[in-house]
C-alpha atoms as a PDB file:
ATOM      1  CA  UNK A   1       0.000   0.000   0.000  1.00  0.00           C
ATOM      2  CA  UNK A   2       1.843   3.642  -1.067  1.00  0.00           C
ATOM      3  CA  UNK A   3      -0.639   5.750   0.737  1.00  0.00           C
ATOM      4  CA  UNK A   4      -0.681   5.494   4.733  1.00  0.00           C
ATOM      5  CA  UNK A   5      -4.365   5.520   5.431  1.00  0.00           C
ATOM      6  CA  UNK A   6      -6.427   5.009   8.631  1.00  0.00           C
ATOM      7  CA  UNK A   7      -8.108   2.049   9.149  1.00  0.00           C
ATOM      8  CA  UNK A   8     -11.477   3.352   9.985  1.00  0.00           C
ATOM      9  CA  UNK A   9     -14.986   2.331   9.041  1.00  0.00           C
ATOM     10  CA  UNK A  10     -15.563   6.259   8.066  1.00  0.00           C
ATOM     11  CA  UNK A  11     -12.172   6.314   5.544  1.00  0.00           C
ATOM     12  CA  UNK A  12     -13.532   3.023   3.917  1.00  0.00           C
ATOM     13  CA  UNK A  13     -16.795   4.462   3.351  1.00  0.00           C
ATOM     14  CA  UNK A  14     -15.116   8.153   2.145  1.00  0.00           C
ATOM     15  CA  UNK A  15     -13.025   5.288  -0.205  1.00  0.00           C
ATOM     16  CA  UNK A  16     -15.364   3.691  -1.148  1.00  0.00           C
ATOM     17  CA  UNK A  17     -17.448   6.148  -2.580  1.00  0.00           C
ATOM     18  CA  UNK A  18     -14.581   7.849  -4.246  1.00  0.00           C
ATOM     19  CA  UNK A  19     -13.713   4.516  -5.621  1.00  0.00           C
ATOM     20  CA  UNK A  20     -17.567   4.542  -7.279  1.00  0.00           C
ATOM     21  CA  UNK A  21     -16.969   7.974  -8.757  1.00  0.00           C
ATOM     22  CA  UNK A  22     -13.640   7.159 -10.099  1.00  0.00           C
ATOM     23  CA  UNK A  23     -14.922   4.188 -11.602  1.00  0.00           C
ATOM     24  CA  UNK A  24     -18.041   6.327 -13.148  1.00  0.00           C
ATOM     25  CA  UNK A  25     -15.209   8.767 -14.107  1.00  0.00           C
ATOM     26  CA  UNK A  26     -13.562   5.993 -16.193  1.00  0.00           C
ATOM     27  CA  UNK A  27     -16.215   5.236 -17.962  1.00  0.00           C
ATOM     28  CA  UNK A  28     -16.944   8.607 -18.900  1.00  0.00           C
ATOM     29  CA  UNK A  29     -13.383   9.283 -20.052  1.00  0.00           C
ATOM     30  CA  UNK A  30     -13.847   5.825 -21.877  1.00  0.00           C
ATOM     31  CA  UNK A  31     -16.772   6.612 -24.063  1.00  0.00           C
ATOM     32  CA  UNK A  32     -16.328  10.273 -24.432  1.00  0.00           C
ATOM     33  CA  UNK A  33     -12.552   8.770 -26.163  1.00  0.00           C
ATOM     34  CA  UNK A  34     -14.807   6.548 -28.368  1.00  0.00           C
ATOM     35  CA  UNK A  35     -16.989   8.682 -29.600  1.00  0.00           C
ATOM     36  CA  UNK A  36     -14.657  11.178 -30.298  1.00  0.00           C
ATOM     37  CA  UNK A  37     -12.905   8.331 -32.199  1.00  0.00           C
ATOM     38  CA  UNK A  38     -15.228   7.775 -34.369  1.00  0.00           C
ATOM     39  CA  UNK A  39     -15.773  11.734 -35.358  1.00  0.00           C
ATOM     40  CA  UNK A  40     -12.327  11.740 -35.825  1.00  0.00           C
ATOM     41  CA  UNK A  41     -11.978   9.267 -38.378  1.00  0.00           C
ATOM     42  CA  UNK A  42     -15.315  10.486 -40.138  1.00  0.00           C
ATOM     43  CA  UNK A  43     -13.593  13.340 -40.986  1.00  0.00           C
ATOM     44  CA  UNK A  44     -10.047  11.561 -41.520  1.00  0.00           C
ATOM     45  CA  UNK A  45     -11.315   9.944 -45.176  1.00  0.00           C
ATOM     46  CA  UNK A  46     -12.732  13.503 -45.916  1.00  0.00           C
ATOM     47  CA  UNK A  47      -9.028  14.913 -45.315  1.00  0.00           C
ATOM     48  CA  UNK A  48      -7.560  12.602 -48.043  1.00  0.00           C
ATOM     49  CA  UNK A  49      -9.905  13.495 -50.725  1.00  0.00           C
ATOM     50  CA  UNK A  50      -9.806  16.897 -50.211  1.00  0.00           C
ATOM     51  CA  UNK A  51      -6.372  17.596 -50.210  1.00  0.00           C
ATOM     52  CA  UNK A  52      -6.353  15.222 -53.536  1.00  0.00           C
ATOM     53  CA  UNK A  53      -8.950  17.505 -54.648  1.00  0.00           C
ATOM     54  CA  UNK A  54      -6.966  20.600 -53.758  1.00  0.00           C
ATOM     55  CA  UNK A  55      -3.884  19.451 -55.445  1.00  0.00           C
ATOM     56  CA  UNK A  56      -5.184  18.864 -58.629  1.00  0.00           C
ATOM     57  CA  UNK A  57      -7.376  22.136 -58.631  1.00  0.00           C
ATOM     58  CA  UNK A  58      -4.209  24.069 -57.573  1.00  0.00           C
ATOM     59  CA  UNK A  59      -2.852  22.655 -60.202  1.00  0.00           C
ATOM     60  CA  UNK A  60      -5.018  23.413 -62.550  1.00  0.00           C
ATOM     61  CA  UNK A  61      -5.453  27.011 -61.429  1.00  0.00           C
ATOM     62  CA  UNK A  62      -1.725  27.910 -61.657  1.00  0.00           C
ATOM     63  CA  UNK A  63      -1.686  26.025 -65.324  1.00  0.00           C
ATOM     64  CA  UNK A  64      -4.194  28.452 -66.355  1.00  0.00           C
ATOM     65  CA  UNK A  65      -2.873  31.411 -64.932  1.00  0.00           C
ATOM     66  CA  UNK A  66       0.363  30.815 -66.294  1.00  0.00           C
ATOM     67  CA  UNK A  67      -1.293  30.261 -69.710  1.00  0.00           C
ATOM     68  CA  UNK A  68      -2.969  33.770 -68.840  1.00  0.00           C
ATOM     69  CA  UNK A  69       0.044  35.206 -68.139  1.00  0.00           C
ATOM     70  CA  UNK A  70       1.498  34.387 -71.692  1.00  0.00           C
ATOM     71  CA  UNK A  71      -1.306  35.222 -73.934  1.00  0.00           C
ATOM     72  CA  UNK A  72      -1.792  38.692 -71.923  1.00  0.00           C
ATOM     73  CA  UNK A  73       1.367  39.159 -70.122  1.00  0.00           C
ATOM     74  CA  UNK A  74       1.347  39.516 -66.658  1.00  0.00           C
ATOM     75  CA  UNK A  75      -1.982  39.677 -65.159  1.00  0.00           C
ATOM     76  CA  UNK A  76      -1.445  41.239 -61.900  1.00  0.00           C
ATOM     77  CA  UNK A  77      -2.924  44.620 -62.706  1.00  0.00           C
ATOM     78  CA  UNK A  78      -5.863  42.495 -64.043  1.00  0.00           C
ATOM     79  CA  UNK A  79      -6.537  40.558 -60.940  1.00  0.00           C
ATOM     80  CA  UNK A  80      -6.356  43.769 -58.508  1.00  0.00           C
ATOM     81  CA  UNK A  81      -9.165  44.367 -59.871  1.00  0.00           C
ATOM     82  CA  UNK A  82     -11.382  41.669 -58.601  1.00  0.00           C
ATOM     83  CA  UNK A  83     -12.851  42.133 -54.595  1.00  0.00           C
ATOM     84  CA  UNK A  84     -11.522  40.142 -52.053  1.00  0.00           C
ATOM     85  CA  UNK A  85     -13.734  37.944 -50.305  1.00  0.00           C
ATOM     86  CA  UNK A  86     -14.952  38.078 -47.099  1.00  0.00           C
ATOM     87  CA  UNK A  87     -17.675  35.738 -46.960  1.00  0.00           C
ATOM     88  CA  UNK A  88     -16.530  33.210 -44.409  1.00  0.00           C
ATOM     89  CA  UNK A  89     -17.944  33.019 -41.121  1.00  0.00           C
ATOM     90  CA  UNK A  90     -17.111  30.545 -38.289  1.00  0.00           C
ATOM     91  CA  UNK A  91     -19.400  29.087 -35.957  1.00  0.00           C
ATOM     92  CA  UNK A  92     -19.320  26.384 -33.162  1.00  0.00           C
ATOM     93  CA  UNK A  93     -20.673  23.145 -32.297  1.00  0.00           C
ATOM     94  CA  UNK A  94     -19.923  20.616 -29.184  1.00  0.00           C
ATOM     95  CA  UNK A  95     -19.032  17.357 -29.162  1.00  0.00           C
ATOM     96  CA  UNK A  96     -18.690  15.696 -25.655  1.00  0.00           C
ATOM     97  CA  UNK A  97     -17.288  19.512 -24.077  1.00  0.00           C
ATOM     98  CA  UNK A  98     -15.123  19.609 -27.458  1.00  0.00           C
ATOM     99  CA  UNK A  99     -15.649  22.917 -29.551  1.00  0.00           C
ATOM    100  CA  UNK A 100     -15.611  21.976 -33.350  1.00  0.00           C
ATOM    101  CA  UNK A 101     -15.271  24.761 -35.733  1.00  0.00           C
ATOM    102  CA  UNK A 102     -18.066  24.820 -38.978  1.00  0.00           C
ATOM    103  CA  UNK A 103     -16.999  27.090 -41.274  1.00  0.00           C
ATOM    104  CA  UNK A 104     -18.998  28.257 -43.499  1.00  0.00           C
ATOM    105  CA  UNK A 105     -18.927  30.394 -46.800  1.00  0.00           C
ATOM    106  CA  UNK A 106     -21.289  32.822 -48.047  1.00  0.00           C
ATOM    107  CA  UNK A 107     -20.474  32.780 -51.699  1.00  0.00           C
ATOM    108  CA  UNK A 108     -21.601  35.855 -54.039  1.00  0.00           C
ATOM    109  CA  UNK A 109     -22.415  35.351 -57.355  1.00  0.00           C
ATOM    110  CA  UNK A 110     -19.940  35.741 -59.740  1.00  0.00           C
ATOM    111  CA  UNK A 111     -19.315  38.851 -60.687  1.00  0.00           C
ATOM    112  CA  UNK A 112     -16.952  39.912 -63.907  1.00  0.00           C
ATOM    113  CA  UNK A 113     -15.230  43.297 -62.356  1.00  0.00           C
ATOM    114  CA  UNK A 114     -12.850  43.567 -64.778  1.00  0.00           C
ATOM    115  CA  UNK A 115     -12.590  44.587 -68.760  1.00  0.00           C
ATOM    116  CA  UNK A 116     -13.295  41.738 -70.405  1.00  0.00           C
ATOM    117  CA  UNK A 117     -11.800  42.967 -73.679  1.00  0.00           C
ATOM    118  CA  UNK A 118      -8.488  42.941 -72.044  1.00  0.00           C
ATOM    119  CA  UNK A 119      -8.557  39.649 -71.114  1.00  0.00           C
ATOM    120  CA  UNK A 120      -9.475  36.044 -72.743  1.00  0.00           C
ATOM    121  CA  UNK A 121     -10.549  32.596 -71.645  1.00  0.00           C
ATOM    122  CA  UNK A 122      -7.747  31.529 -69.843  1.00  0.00           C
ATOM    123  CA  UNK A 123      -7.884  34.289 -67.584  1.00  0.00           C
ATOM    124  CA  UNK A 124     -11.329  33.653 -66.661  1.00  0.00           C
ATOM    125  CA  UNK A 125     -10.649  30.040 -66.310  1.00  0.00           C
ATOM    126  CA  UNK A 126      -7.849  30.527 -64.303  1.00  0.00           C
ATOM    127  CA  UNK A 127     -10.028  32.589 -62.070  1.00  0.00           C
ATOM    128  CA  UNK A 128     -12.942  30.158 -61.771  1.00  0.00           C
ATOM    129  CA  UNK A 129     -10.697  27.726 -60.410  1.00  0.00           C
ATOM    130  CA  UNK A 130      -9.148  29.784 -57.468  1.00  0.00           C
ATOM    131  CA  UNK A 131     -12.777  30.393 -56.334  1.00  0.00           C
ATOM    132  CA  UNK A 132     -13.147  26.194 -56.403  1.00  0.00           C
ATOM    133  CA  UNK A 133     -10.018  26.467 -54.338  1.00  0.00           C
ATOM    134  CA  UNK A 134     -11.198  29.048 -51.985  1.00  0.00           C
ATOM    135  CA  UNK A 135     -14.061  26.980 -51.499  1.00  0.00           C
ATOM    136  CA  UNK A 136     -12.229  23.774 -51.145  1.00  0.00           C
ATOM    137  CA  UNK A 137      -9.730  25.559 -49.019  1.00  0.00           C
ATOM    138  CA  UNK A 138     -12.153  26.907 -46.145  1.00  0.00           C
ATOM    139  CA  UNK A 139     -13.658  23.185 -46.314  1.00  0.00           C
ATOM    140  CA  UNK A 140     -10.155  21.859 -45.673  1.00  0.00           C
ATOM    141  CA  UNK A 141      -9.893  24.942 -42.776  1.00  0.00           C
ATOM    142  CA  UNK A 142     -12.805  23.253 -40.778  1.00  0.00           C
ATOM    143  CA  UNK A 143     -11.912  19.564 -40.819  1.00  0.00           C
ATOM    144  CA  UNK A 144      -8.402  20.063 -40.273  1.00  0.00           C
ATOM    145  CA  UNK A 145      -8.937  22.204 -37.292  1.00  0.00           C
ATOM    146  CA  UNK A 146     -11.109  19.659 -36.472  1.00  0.00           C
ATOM    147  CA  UNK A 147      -9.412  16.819 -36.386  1.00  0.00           C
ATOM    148  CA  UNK A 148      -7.096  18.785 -34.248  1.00  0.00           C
ATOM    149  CA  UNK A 149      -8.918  19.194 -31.781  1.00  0.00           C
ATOM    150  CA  UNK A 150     -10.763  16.307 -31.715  1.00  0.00           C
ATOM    151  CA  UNK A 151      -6.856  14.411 -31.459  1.00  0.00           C
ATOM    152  CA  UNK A 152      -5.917  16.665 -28.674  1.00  0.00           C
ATOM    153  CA  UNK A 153      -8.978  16.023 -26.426  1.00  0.00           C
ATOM    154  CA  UNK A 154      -8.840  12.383 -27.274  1.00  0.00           C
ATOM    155  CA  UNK A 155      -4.657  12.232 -25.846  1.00  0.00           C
ATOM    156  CA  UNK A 156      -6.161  13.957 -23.075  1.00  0.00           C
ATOM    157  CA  UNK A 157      -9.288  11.494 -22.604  1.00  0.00           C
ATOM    158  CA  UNK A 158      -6.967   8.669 -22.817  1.00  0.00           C
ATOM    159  CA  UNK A 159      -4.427  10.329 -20.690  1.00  0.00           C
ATOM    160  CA  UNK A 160      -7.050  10.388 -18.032  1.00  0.00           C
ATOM    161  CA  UNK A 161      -8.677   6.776 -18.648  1.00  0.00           C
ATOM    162  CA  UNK A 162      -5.245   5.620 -18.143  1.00  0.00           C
ATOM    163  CA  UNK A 163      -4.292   7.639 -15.055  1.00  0.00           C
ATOM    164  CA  UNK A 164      -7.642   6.137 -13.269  1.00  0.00           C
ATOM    165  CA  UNK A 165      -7.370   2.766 -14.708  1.00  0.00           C
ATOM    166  CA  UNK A 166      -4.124   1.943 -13.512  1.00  0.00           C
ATOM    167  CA  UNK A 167      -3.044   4.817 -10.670  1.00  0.00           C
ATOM    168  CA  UNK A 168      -5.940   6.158  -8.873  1.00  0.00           C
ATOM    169  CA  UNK A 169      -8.864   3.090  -8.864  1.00  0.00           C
ATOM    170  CA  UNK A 170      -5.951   0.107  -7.918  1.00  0.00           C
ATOM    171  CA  UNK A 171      -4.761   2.550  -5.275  1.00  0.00           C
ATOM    172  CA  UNK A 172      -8.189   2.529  -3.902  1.00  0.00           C
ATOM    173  CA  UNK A 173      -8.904  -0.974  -4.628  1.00  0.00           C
ATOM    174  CA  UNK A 174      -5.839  -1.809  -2.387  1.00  0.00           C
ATOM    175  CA  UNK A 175      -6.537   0.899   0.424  1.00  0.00           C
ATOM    176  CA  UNK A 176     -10.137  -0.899   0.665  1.00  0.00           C
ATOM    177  CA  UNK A 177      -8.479  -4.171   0.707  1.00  0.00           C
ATOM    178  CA  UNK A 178      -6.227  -3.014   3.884  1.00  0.00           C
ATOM    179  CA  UNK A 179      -8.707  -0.781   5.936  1.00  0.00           C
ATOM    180  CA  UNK A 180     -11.345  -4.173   5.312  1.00  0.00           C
ATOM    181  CA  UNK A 181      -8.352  -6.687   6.562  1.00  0.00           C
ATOM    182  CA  UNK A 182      -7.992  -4.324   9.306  1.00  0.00           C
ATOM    183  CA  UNK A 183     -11.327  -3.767  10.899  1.00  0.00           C
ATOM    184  CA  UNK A 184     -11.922  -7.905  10.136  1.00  0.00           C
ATOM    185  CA  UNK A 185      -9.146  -8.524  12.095  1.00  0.00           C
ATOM    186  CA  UNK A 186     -10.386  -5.814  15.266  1.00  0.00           C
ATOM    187  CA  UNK A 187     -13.333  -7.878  14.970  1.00  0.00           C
ATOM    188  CA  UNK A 188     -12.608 -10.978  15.030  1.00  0.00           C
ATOM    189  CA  UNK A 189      -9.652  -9.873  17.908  1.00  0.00           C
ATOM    190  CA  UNK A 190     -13.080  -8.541  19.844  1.00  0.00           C
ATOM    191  CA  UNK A 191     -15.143 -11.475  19.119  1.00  0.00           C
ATOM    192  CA  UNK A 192     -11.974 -12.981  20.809  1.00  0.00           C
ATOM    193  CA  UNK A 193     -11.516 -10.665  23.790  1.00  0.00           C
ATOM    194  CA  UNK A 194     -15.444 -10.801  24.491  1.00  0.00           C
ATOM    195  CA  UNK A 195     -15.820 -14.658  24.342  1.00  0.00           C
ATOM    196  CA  UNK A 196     -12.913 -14.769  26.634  1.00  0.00           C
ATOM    197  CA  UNK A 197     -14.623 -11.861  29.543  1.00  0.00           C
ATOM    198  CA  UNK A 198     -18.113 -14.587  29.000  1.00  0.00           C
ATOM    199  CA  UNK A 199     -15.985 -17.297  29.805  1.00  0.00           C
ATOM    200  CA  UNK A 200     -14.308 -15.810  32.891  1.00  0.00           C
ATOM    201  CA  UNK A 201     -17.809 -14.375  34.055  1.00  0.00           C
ATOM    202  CA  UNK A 202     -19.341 -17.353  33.450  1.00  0.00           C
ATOM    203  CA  UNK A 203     -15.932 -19.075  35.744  1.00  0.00           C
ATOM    204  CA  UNK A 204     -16.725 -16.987  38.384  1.00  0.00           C
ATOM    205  CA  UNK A 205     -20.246 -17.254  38.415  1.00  0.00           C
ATOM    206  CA  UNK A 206     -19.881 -21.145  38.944  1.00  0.00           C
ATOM    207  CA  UNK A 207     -17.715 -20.529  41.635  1.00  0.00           C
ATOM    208  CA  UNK A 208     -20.278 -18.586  44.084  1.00  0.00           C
END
């Protein structure tokens, strides 16, 4: 035993009970890591695709600009000319006391803001597909921060499962093994003692 504890009727009840809520605690820790889990590795197949997805848009995107950028020289000028987005707002939802980002995107429609006389079709699809990227980008945004945190509170789950599994609920297991050896052994020790006062009593009773 590491802790020196008491034996007391009143410290194995206190034990006892924490012993019940450490258990309950367990199992908390234990399903809130499983469930978490399995959101995790929802998104996980998501995160592959996309970033396959991403690649070959980026690609695509920089293809076409660099075609753009041949046919009308460099485009820079051009593309100053377009707004910048600011459409993306982030909102929160829980997931067992975990705060998972949904980001969303409030796409305008497309609007041509610059001369379309000075440019040609490369420049405009170059342009359509760094919108698809935006909009695979801020989907990539909310399940990688996701998974994130989703990883971190799972270590942190599992770093407490473990901590009660094997530290805290043995050391109570064993501290309610000793303080229940103990007070067995007062009793039986006062069984003892009180059998042996009846059978003096009893002696002396005789004797009169």
């Amino acid at each position: 035993m590491t802790n020196q504890v008491f034996p007391t009727k009143g410290n194995l009840m206190a034990i006892t009970k924490s012993n019940q809520l450490a258990q309950k605690g367990y199992e908390l820790m234990d399903r809130k890591r499983n469930i978490l889990m399995r959101e995790m590795m929802s998104l996980l197949s998501d995160v592959k695709m996309l970033r396959e997805e991403i690649a070959k848009t980026f690609k695509s995107a920089y293809q076409a600009l660099q075609e753009a950028n041949i046919t009308l020289g460099i485009v820079s000028d051009i593309a100053k000319s377009i707004p910048i987005d600011s459409g993306v707002e982030v909102v929160y939802r829980s997931i067992m006391g975990v705060e998972i980002p949904k980001v969303s995107h409030q796409a305008e429609p497309v609007k041509i803001t610059y001369g379309i006389g000075s440019t040609n079709t490369k420049f405009d699809y170059a342009y359509k597909m760094f919108q698809k990227v935006r909009d695979l980008t801020v989907k990539l945004s909310e399940i990688d921060n996701a998974t994130y945190r989703l990883a971190n509170a799972i270590r942190k789950a599992q770093k407490r499962a473990n901590a009660l599994q094997n530290i805290v609920i043995p050391r109570f297991n064993a501290n309610i093994k000793y303080i229940t050896e103990v007070l067995e052994e007062k009793d039986r020790e006062q069984f003892t003692r009180q059998k042996v006062i009846k059978e003096q009593q009893e002696r002396k009773h005789l004797k009169k």
